[in-house]
PDB file of N, CA and C in Angstrom:
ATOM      1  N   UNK A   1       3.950  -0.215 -28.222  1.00  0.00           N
ATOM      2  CA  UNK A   1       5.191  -0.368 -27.499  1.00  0.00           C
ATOM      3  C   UNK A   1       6.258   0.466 -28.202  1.00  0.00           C
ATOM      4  N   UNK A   2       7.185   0.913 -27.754  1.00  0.00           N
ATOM      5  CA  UNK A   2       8.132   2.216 -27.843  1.00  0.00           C
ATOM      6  C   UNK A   2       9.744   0.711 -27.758  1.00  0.00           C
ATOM      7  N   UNK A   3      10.014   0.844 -29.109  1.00  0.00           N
ATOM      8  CA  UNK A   3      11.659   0.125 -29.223  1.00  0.00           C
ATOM      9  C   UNK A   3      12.502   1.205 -29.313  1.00  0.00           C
ATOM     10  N   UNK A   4      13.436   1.149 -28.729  1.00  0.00           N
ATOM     11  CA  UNK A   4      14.537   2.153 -28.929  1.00  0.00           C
ATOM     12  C   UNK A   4      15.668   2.350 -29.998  1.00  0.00           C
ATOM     13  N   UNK A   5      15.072   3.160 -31.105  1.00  0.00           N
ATOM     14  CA  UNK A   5      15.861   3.789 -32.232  1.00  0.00           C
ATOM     15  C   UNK A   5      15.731   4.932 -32.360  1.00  0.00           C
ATOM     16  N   UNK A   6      16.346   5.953 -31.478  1.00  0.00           N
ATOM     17  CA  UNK A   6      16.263   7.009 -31.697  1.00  0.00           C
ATOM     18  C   UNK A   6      14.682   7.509 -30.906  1.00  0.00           C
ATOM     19  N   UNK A   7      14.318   7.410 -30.197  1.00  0.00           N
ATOM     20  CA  UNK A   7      13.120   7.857 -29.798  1.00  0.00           C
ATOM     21  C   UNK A   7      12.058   8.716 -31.111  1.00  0.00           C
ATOM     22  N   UNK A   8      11.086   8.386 -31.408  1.00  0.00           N
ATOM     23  CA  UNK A   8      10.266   9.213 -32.113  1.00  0.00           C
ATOM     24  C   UNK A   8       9.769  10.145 -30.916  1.00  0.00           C
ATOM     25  N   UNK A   9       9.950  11.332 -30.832  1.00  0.00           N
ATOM     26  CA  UNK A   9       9.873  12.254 -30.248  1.00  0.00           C
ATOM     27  C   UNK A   9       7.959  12.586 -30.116  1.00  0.00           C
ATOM     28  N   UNK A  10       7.593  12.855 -31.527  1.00  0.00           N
ATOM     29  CA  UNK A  10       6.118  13.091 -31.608  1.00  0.00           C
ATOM     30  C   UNK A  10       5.206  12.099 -31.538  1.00  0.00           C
ATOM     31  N   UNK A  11       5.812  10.706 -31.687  1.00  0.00           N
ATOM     32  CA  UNK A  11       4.775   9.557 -31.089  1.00  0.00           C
ATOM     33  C   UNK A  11       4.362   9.410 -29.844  1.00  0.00           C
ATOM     34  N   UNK A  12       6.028   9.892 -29.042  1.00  0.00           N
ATOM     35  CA  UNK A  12       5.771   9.760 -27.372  1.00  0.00           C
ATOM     36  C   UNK A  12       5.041  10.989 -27.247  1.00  0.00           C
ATOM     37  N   UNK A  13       4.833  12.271 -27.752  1.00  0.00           N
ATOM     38  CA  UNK A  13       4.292  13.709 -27.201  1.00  0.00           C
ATOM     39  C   UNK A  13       3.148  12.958 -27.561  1.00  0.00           C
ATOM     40  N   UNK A  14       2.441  12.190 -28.577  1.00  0.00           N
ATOM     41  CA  UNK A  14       0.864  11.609 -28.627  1.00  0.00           C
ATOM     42  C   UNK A  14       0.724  11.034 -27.620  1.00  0.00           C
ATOM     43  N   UNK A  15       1.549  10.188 -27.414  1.00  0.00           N
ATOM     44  CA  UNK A  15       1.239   8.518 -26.126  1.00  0.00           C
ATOM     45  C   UNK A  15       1.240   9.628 -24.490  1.00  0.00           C
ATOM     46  N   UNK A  16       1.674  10.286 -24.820  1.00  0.00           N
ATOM     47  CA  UNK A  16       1.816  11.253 -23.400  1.00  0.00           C
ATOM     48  C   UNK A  16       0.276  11.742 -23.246  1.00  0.00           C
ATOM     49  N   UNK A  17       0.232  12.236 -24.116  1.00  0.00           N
ATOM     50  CA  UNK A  17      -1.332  13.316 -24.285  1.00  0.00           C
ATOM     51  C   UNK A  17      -2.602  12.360 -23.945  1.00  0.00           C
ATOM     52  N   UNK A  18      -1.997  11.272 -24.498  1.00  0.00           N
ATOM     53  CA  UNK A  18      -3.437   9.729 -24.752  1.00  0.00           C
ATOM     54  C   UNK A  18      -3.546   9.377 -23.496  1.00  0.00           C
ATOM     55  N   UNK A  19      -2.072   9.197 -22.321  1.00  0.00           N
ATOM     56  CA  UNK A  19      -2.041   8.441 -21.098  1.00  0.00           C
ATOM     57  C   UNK A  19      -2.749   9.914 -20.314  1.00  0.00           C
ATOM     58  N   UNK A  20      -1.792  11.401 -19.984  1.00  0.00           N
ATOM     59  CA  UNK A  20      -2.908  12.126 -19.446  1.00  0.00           C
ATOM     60  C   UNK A  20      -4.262  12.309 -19.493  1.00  0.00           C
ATOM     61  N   UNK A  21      -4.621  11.998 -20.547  1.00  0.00           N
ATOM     62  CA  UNK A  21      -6.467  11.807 -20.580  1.00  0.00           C
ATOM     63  C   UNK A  21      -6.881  10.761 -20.040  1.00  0.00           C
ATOM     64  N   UNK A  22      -6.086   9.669 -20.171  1.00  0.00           N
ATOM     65  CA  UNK A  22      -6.245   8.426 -19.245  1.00  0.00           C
ATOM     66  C   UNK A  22      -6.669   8.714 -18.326  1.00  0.00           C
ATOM     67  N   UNK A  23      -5.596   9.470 -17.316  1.00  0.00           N
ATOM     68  CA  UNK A  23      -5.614   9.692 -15.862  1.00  0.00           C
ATOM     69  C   UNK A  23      -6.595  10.547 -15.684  1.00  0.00           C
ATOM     70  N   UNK A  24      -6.595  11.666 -16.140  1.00  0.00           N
ATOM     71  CA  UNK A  24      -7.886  12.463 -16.012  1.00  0.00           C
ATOM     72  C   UNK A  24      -9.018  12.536 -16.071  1.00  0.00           C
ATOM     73  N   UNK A  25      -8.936  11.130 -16.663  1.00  0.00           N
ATOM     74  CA  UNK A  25     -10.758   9.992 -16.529  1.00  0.00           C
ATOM     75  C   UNK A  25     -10.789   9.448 -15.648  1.00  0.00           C
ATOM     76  N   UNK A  26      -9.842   8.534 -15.458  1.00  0.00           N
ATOM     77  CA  UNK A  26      -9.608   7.537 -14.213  1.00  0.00           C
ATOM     78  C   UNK A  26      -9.840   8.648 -12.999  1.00  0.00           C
ATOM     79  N   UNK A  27      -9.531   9.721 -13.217  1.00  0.00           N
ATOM     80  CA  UNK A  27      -9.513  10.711 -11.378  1.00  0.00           C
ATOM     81  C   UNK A  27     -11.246  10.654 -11.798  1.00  0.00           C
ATOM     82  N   UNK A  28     -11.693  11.088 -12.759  1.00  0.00           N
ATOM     83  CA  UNK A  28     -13.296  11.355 -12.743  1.00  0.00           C
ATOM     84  C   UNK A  28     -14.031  10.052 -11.848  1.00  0.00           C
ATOM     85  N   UNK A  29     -13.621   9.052 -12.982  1.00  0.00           N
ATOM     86  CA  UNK A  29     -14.368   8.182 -12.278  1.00  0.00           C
ATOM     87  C   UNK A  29     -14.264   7.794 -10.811  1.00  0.00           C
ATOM     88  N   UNK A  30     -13.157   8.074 -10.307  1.00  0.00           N
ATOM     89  CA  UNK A  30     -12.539   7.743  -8.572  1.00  0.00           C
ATOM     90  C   UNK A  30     -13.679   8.418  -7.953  1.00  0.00           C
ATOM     91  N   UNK A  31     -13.927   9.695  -8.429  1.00  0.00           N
ATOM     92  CA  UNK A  31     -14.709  10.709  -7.714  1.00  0.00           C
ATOM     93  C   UNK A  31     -16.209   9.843  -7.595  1.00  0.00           C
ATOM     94  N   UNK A  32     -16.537   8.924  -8.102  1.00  0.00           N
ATOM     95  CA  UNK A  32     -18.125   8.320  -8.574  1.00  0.00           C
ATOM     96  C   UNK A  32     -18.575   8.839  -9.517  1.00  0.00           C
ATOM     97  N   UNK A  33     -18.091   9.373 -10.806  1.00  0.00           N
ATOM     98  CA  UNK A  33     -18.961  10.521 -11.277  1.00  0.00           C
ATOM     99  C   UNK A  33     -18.802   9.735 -12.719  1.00  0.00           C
ATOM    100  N   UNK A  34     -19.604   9.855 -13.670  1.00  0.00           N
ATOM    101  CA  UNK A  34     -20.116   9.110 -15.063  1.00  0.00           C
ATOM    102  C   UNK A  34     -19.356  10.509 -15.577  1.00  0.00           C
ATOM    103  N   UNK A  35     -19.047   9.879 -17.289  1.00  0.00           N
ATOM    104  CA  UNK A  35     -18.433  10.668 -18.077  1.00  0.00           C
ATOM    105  C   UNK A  35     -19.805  11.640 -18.602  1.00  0.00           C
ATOM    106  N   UNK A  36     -19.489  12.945 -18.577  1.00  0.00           N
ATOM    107  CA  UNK A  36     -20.936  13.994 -19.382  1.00  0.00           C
ATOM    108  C   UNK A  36     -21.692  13.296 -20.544  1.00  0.00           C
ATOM    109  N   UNK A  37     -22.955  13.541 -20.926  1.00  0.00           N
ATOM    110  CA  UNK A  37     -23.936  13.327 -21.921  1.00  0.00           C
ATOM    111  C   UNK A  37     -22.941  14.033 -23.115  1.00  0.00           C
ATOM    112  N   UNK A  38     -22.241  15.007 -22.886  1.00  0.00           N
ATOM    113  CA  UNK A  38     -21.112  15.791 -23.823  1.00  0.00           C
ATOM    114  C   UNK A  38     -20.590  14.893 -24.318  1.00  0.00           C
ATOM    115  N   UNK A  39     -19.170  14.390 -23.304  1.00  0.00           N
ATOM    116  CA  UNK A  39     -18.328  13.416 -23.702  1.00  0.00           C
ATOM    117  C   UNK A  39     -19.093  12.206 -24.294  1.00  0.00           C
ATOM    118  N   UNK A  40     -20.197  11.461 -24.043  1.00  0.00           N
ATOM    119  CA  UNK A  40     -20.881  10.280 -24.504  1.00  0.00           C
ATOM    120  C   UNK A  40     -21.226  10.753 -25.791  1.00  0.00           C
ATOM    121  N   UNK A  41     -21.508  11.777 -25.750  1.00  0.00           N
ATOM    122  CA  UNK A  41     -22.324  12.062 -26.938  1.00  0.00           C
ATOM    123  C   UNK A  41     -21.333  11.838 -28.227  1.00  0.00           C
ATOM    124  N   UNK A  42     -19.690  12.551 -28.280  1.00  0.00           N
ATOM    125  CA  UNK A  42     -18.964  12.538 -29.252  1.00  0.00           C
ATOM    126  C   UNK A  42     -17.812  11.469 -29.079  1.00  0.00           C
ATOM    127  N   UNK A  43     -18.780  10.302 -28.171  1.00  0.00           N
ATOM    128  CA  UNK A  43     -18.024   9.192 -28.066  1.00  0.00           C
ATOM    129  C   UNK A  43     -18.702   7.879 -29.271  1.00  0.00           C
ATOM    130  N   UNK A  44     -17.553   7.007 -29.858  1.00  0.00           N
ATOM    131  CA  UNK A  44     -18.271   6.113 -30.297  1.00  0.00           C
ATOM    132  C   UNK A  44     -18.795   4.808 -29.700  1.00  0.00           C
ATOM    133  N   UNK A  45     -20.118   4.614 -30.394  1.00  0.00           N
ATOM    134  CA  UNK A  45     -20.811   3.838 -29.858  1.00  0.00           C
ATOM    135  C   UNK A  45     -20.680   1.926 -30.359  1.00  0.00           C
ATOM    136  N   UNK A  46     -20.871   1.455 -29.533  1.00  0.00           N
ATOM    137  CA  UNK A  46     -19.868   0.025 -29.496  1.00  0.00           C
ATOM    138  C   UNK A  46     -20.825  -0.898 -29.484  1.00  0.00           C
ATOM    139  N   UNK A  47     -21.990  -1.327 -30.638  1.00  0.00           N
ATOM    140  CA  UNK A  47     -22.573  -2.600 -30.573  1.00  0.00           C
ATOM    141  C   UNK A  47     -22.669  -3.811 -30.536  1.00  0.00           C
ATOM    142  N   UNK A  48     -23.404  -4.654 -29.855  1.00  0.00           N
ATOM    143  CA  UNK A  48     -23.425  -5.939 -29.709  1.00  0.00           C
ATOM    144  C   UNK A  48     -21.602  -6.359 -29.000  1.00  0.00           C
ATOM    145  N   UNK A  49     -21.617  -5.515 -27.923  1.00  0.00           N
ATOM    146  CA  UNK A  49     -20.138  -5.539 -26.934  1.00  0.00           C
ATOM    147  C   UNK A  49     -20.124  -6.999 -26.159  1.00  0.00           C
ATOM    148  N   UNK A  50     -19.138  -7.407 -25.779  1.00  0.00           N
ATOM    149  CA  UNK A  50     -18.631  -8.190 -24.837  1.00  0.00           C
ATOM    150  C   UNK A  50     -17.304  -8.316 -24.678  1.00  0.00           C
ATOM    151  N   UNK A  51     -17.279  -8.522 -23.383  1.00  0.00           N
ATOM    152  CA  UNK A  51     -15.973  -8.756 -22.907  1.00  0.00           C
ATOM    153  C   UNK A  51     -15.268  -9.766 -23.321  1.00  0.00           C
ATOM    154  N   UNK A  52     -13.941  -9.484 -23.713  1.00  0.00           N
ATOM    155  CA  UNK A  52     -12.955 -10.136 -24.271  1.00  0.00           C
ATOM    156  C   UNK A  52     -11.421 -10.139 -23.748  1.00  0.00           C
ATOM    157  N   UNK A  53     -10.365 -10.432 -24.411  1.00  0.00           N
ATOM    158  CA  UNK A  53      -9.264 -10.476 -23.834  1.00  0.00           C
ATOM    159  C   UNK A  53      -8.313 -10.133 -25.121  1.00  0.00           C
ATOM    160  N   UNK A  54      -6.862 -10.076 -25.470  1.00  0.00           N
ATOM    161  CA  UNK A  54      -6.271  -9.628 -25.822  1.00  0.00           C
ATOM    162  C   UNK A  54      -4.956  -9.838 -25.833  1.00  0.00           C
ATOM    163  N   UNK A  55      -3.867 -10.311 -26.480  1.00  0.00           N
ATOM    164  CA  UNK A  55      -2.523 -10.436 -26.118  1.00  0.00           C
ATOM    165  C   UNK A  55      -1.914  -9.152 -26.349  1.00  0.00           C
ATOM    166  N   UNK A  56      -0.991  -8.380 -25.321  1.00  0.00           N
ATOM    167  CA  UNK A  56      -0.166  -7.701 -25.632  1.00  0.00           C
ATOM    168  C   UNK A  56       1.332  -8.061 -25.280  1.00  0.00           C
ATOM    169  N   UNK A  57       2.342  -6.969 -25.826  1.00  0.00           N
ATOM    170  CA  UNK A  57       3.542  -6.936 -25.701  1.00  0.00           C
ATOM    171  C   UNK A  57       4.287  -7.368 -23.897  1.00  0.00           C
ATOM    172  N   UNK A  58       4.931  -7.980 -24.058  1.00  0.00           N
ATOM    173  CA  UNK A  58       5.247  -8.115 -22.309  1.00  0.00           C
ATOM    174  C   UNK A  58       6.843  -8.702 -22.417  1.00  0.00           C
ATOM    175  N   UNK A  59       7.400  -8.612 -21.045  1.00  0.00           N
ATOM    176  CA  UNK A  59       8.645  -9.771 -20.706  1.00  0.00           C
ATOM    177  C   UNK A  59       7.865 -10.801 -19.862  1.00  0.00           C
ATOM    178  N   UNK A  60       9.278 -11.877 -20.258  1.00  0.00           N
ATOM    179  CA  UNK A  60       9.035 -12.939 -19.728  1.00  0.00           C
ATOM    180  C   UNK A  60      10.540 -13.536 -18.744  1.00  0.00           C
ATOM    181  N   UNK A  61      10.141 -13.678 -17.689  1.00  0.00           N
ATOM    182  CA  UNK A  61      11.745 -13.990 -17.587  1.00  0.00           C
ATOM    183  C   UNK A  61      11.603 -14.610 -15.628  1.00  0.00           C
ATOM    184  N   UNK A  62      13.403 -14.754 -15.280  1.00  0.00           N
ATOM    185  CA  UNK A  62      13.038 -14.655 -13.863  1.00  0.00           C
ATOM    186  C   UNK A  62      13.211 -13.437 -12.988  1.00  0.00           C
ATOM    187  N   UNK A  63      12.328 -12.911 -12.299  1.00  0.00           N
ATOM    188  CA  UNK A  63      12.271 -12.314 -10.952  1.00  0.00           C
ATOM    189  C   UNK A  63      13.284 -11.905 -10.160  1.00  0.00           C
ATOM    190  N   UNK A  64      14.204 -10.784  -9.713  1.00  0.00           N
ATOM    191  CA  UNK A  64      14.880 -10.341  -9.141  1.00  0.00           C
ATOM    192  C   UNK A  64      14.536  -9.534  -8.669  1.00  0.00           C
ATOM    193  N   UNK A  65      14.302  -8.861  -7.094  1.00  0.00           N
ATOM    194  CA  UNK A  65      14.638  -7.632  -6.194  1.00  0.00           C
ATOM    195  C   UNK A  65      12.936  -7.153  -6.914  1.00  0.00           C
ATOM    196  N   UNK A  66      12.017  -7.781  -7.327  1.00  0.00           N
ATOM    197  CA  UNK A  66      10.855  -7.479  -7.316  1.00  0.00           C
ATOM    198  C   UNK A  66       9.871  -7.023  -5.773  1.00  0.00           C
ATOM    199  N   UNK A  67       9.404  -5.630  -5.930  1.00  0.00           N
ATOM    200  CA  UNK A  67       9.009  -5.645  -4.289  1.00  0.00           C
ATOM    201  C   UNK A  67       7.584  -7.098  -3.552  1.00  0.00           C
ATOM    202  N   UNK A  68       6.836  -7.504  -4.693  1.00  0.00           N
ATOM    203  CA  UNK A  68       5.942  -8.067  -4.059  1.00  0.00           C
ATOM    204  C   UNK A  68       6.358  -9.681  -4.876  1.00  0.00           C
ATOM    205  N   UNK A  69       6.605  -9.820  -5.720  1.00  0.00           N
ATOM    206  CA  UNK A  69       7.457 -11.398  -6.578  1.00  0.00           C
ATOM    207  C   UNK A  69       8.687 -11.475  -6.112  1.00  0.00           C
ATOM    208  N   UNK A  70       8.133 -13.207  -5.302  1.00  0.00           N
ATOM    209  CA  UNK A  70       9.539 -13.424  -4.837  1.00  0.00           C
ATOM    210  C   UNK A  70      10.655 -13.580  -5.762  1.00  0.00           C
ATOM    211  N   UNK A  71      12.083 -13.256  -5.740  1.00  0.00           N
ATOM    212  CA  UNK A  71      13.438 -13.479  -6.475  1.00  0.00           C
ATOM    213  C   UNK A  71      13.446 -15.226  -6.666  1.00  0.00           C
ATOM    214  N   UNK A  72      13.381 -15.086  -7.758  1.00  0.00           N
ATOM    215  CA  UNK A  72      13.192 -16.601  -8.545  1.00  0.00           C
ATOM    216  C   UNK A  72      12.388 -17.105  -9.269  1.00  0.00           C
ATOM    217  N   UNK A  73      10.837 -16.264  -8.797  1.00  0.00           N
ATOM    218  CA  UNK A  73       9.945 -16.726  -9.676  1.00  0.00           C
ATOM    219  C   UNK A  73       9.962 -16.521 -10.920  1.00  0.00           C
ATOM    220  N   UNK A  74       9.811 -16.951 -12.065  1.00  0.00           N
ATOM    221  CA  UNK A  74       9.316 -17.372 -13.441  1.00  0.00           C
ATOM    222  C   UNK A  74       7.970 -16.727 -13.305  1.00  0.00           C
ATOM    223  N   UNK A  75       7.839 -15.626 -14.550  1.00  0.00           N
ATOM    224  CA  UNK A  75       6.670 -14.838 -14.530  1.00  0.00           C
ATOM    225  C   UNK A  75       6.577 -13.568 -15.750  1.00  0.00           C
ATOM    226  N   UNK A  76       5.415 -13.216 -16.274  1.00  0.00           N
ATOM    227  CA  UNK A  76       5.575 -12.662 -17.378  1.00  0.00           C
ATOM    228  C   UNK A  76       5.260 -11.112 -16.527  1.00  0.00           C
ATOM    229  N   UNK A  77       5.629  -9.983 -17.316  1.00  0.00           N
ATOM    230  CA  UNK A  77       5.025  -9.095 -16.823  1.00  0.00           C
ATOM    231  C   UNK A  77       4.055  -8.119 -16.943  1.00  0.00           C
ATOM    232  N   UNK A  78       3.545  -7.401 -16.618  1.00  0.00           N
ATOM    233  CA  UNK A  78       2.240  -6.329 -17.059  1.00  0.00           C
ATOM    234  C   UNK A  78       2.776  -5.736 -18.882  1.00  0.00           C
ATOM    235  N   UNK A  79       2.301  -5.333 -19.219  1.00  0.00           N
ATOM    236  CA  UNK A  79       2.025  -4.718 -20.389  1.00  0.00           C
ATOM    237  C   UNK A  79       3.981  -4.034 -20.529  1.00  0.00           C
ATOM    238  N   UNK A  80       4.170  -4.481 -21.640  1.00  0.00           N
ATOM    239  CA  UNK A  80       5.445  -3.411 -22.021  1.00  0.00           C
ATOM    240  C   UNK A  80       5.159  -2.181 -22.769  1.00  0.00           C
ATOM    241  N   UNK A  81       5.926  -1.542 -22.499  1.00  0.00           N
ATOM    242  CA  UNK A  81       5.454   0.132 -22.773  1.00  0.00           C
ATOM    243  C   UNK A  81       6.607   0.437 -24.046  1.00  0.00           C
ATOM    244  N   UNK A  82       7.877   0.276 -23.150  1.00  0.00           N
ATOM    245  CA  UNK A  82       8.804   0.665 -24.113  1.00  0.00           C
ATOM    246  C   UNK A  82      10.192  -0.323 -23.266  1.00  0.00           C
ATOM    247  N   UNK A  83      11.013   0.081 -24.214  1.00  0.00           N
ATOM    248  CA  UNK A  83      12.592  -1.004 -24.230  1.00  0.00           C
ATOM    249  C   UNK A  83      13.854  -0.288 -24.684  1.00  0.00           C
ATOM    250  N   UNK A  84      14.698  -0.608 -24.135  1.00  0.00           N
ATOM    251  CA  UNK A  84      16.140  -0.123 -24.430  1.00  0.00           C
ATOM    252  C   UNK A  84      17.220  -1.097 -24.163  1.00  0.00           C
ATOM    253  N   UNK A  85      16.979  -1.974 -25.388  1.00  0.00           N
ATOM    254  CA  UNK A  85      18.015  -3.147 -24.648  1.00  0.00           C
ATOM    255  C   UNK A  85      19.553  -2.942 -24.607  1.00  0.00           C
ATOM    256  N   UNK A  86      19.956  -1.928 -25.641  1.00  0.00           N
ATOM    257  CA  UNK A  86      21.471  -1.252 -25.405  1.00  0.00           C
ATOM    258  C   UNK A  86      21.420  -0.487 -24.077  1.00  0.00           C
ATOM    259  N   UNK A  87      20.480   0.281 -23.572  1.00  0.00           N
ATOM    260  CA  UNK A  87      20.965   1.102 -22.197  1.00  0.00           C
ATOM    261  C   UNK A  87      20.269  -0.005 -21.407  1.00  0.00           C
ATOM    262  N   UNK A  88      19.807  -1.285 -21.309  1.00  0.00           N
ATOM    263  CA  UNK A  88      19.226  -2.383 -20.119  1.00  0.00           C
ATOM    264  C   UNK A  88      17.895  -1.678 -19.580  1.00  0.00           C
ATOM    265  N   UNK A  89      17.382  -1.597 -20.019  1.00  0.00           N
ATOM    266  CA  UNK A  89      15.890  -1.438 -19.166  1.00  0.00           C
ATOM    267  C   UNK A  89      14.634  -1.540 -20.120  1.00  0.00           C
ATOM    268  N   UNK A  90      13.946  -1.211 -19.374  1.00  0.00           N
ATOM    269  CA  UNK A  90      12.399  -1.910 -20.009  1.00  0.00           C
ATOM    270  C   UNK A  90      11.254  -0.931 -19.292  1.00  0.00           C
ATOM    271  N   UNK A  91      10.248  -0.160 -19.648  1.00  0.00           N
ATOM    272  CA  UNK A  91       9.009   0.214 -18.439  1.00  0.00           C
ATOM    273  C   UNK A  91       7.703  -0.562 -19.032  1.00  0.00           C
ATOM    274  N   UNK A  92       7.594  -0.909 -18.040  1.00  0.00           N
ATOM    275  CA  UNK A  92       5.853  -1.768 -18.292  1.00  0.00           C
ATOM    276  C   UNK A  92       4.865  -0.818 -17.770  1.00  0.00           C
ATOM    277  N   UNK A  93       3.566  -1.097 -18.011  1.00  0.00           N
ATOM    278  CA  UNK A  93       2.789  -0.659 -17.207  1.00  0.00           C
ATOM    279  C   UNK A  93       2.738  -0.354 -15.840  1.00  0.00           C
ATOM    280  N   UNK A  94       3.660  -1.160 -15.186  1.00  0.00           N
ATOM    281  CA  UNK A  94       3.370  -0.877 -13.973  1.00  0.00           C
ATOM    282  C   UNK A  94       4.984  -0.190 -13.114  1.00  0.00           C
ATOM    283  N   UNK A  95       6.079  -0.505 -13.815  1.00  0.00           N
ATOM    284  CA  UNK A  95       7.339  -0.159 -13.226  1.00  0.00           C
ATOM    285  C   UNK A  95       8.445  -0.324 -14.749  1.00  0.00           C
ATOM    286  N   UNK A  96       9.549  -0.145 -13.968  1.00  0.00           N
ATOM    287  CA  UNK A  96      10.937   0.213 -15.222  1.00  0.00           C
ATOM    288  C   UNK A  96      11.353  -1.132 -14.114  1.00  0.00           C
ATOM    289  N   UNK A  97      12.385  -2.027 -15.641  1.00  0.00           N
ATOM    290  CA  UNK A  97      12.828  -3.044 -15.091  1.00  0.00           C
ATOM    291  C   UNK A  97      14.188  -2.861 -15.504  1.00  0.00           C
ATOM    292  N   UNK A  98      15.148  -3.616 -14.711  1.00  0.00           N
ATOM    293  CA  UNK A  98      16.750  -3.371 -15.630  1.00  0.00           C
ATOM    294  C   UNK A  98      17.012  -4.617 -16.427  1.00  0.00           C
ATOM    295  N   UNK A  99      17.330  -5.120 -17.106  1.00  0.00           N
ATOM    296  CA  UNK A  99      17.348  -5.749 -17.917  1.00  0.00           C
ATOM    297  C   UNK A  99      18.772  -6.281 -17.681  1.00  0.00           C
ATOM    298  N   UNK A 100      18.948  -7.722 -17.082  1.00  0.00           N
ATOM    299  CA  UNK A 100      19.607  -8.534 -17.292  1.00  0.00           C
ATOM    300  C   UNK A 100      20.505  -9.456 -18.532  1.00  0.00           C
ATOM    301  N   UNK A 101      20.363 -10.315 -18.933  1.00  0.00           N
ATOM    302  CA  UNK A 101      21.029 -11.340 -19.426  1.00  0.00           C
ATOM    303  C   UNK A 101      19.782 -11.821 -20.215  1.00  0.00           C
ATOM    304  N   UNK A 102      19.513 -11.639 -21.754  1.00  0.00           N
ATOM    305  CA  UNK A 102      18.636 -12.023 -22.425  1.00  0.00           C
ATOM    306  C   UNK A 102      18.462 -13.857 -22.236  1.00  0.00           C
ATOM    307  N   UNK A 103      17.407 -14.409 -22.565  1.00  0.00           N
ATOM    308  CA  UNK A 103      17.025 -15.791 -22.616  1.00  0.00           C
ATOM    309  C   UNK A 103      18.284 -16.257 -23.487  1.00  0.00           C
ATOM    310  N   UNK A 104      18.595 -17.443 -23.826  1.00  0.00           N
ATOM    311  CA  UNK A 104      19.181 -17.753 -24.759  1.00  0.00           C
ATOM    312  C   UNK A 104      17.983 -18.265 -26.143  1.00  0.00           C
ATOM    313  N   UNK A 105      18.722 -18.197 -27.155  1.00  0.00           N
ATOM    314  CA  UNK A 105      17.689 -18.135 -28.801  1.00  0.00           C
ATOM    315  C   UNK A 105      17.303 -20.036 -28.903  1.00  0.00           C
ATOM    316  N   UNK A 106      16.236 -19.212 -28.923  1.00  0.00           N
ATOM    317  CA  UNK A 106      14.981 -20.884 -29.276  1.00  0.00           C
ATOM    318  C   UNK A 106      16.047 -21.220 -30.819  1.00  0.00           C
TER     319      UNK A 106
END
């Protein structure tokens, strides 16, 4: 997740480079097509695997002017990416949020 101090400039040029390869797999696979014996080959190999789960970074809060969550609901959101709580916004995985009126402190 990306906090806002000054942007590290060369972390985001990595996280950029990491997410385009993302996508450029994700289009492979859309097509039906398996990653090359190449790519497998100088990929590492992952024994005795299973599926698992994971906590990451997220908001939590209520729902406003969300296109598919109705305004009101109580709900956490997809993955946080990065934050700017002096300029109000937030991008998650899936959209940029504006950032309201923090919770009040537990």
């Amino acid at each position: 997740m990306f906090e806002y101090a000054h942007w590290d400039s060369a972390r985001l040029d990595r996280e950029i480079a990491r997410l385009s390869e993302l996508l450029e797999d994700l289009k492979t696979l859309q097509r039906d097509q398996a990653p090359s014996p190449a790519v497998l080959k100088k990929s590492p190999t992952l024994e005795g695997w299973k599926l698992s789960t994971r906590p990451v970074p997220c908001l939590a809060g209520v729902y406003l002017g969300h296109p598919t969550i109705p305004s009101g609901y109580i709900g956490v959101t997809s993955e946080l990416i990065a934050i700017d709580v002096g300029r109000g916004f937030a991008r998650t995985r899936s959209r940029f949020y504006a950032l309201g009126q923090p919770a009040p402190k537990e």
